[in-house]
C-alpha atoms as a PDB file:
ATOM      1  CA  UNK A   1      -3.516  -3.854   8.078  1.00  0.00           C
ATOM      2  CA  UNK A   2      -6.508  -1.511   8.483  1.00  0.00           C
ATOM      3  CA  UNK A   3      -9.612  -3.400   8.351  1.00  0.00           C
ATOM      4  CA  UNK A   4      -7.777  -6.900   8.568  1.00  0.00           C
ATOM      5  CA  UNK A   5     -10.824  -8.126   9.963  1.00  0.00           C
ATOM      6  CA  UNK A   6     -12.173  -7.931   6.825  1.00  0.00           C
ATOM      7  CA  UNK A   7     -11.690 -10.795   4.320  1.00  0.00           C
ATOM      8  CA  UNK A   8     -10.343  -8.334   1.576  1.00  0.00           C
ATOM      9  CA  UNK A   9      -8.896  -4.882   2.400  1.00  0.00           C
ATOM     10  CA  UNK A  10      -7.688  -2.284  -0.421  1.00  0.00           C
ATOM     11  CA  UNK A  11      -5.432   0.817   0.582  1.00  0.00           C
ATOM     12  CA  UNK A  12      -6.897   2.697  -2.495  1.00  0.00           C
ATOM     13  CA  UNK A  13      -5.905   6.014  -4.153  1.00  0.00           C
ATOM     14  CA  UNK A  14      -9.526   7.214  -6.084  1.00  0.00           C
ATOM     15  CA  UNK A  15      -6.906   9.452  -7.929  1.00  0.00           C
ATOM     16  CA  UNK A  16      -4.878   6.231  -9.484  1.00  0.00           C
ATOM     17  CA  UNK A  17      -5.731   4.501 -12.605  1.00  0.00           C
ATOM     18  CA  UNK A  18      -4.058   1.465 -11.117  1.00  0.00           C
ATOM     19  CA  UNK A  19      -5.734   1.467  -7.866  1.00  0.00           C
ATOM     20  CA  UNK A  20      -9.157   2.148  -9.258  1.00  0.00           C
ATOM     21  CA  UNK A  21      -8.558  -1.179 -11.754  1.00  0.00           C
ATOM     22  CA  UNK A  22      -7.553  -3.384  -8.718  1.00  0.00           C
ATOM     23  CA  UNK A  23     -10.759  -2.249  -7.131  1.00  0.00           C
ATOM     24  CA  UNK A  24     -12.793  -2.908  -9.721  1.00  0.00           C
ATOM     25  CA  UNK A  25     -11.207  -6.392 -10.539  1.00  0.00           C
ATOM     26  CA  UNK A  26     -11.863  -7.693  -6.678  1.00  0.00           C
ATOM     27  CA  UNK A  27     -15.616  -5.932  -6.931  1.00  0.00           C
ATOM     28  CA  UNK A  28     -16.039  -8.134 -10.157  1.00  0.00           C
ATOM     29  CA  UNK A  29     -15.286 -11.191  -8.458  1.00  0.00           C
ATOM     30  CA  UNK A  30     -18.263 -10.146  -5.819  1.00  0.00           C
ATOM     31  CA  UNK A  31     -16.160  -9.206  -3.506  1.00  0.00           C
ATOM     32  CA  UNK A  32     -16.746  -5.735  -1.434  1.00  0.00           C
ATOM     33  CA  UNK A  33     -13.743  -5.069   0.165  1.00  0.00           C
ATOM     34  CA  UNK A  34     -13.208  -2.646   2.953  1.00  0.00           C
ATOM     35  CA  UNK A  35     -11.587   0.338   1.161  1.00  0.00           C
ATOM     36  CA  UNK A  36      -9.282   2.691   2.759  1.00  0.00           C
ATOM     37  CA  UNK A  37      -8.231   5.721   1.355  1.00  0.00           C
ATOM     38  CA  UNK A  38      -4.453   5.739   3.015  1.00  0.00           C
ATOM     39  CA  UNK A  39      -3.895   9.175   1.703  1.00  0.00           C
ATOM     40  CA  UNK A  40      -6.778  10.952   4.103  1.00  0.00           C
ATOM     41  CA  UNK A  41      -6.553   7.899   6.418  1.00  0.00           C
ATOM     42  CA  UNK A  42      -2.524   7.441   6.986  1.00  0.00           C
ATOM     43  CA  UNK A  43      -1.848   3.815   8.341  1.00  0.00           C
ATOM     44  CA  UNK A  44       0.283   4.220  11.421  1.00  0.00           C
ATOM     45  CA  UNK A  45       4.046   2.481  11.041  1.00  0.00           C
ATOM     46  CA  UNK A  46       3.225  -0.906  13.190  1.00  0.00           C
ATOM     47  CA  UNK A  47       0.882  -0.919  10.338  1.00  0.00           C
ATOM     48  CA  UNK A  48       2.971  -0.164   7.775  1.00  0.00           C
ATOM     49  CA  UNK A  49       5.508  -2.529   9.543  1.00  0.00           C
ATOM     50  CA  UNK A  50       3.265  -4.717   9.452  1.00  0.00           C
ATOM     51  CA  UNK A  51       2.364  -4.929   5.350  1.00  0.00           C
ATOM     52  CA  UNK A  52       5.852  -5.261   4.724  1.00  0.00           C
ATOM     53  CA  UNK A  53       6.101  -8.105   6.665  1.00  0.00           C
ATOM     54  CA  UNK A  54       3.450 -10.093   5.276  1.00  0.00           C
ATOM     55  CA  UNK A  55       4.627  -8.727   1.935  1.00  0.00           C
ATOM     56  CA  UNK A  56       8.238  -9.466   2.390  1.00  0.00           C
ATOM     57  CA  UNK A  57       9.528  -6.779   1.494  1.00  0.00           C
ATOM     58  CA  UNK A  58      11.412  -3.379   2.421  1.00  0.00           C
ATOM     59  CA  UNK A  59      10.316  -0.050   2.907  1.00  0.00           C
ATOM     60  CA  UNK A  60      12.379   1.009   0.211  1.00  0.00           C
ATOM     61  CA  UNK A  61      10.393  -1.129  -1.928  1.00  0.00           C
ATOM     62  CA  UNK A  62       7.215   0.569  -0.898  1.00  0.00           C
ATOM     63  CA  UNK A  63       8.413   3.614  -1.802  1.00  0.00           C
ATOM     64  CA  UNK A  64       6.318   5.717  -4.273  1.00  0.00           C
ATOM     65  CA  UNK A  65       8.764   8.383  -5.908  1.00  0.00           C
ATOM     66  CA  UNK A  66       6.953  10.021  -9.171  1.00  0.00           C
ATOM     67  CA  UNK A  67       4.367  12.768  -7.754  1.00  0.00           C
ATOM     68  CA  UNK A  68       5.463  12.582  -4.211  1.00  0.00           C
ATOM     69  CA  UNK A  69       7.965  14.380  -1.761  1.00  0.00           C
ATOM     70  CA  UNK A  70      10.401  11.751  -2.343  1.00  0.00           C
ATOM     71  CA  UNK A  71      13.064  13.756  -3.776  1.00  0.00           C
ATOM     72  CA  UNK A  72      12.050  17.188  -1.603  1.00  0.00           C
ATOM     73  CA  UNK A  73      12.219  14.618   1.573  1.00  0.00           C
ATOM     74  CA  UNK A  74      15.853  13.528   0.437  1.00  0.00           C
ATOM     75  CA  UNK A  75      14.528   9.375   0.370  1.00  0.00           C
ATOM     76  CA  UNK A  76      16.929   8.930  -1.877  1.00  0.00           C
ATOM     77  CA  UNK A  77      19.995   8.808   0.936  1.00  0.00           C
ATOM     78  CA  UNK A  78      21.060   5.361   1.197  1.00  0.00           C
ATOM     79  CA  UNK A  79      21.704   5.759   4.630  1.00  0.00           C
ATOM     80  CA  UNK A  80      18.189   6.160   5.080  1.00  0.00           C
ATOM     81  CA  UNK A  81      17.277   3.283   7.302  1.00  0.00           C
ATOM     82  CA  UNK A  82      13.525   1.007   7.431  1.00  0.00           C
ATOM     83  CA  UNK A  83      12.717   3.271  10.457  1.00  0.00           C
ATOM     84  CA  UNK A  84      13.289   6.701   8.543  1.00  0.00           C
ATOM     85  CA  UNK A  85      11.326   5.406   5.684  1.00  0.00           C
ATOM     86  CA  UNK A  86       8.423   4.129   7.222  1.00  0.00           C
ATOM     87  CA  UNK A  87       8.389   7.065   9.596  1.00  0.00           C
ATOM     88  CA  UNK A  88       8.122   8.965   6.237  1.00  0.00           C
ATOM     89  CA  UNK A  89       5.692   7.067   4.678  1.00  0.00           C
ATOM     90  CA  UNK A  90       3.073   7.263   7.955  1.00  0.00           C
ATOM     91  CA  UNK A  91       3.802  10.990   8.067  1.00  0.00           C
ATOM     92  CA  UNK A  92       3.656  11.428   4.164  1.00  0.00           C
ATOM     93  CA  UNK A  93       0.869   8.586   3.329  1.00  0.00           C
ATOM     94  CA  UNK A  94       1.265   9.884  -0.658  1.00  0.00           C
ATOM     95  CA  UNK A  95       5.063   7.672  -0.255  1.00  0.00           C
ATOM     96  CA  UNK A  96       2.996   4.768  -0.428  1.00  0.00           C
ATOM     97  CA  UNK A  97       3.069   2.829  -3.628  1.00  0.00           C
ATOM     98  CA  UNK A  98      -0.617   1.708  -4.366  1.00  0.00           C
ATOM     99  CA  UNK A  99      -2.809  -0.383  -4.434  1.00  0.00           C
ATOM    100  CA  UNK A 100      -1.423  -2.600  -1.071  1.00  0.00           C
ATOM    101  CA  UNK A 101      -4.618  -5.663  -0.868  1.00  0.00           C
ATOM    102  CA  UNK A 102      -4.746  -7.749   2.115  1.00  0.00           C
ATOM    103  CA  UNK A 103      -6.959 -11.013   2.125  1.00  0.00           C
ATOM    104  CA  UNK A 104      -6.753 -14.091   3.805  1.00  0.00           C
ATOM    105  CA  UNK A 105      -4.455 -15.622   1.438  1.00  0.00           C
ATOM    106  CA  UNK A 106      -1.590 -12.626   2.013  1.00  0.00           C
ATOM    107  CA  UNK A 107      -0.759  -9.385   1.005  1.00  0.00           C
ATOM    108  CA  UNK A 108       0.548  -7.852  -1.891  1.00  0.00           C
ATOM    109  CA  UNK A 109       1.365  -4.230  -3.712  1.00  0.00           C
ATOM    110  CA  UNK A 110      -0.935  -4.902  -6.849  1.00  0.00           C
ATOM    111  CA  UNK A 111       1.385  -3.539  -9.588  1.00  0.00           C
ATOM    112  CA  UNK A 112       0.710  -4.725 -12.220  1.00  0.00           C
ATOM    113  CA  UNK A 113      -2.949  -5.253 -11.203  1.00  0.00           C
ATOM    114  CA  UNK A 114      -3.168  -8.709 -11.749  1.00  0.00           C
ATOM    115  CA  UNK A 115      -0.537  -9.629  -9.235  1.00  0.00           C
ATOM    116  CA  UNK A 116      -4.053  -9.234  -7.189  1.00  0.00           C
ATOM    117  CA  UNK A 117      -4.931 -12.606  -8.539  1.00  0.00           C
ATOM    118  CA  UNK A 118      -2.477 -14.345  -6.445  1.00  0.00           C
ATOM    119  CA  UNK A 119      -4.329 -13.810  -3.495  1.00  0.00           C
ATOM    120  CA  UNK A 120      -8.549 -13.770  -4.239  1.00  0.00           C
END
């Protein structure tokens, strides 16, 4: 993930409710995490690979359909492999269900926010 070096990284959205919560729940903990705004700074697809690894899950499941080019893009085709969705999502970062939060303790898509507890 971008920033693993970090202890805690966020791929934030500023423009999400959800994200912006997430944030603000590690910050209240004292933690600063290094925030990346995936939408003007795309992670590349090892990194996206990567995330859904650690995750365990599939890029379908990191799919973000409402407001996004999902449906114009045609992600719906089940014959869409991992490849064609996480080429995609590194193309279109906005495909990227948010928050994603890395820490030392694993990774996880933070919806509902406090699946971020899990791993502070």
């Amino acid at each position: 993930m971008a920033g693993a070096n970090a202890a805690v990284v966020i791929w934030h959205n500023p423009k999400c409710a959800t994200s912006r919560k997430v944030l603000g729940m590690i910050r209240a903990r004292g933690i600063e995490p290094t925030v990346v705004e995936y939408v003007k700074t795309p992670p590349s697809k090892s990194e996206i690979k990567t995330v859904l690894h650690e995750m365990g899950m599939t890029a379908r499941d990191l799919l973000r359909r409402r407001g996004t080019l999902y449906d114009t893009l045609g992600l719906d085709d089940p014959k869409l492999g991992e490849t064609a969705l996480i080429a995609a999502m590194s193309e279109h970062p906005i495909l990227i269900e948010r928050p994603v939060v890395h820490t030392r303790k694993g990774t996880r898509l933070c919806r509902p926010p406090q699946r971020v507890e899990e791993i502070l």
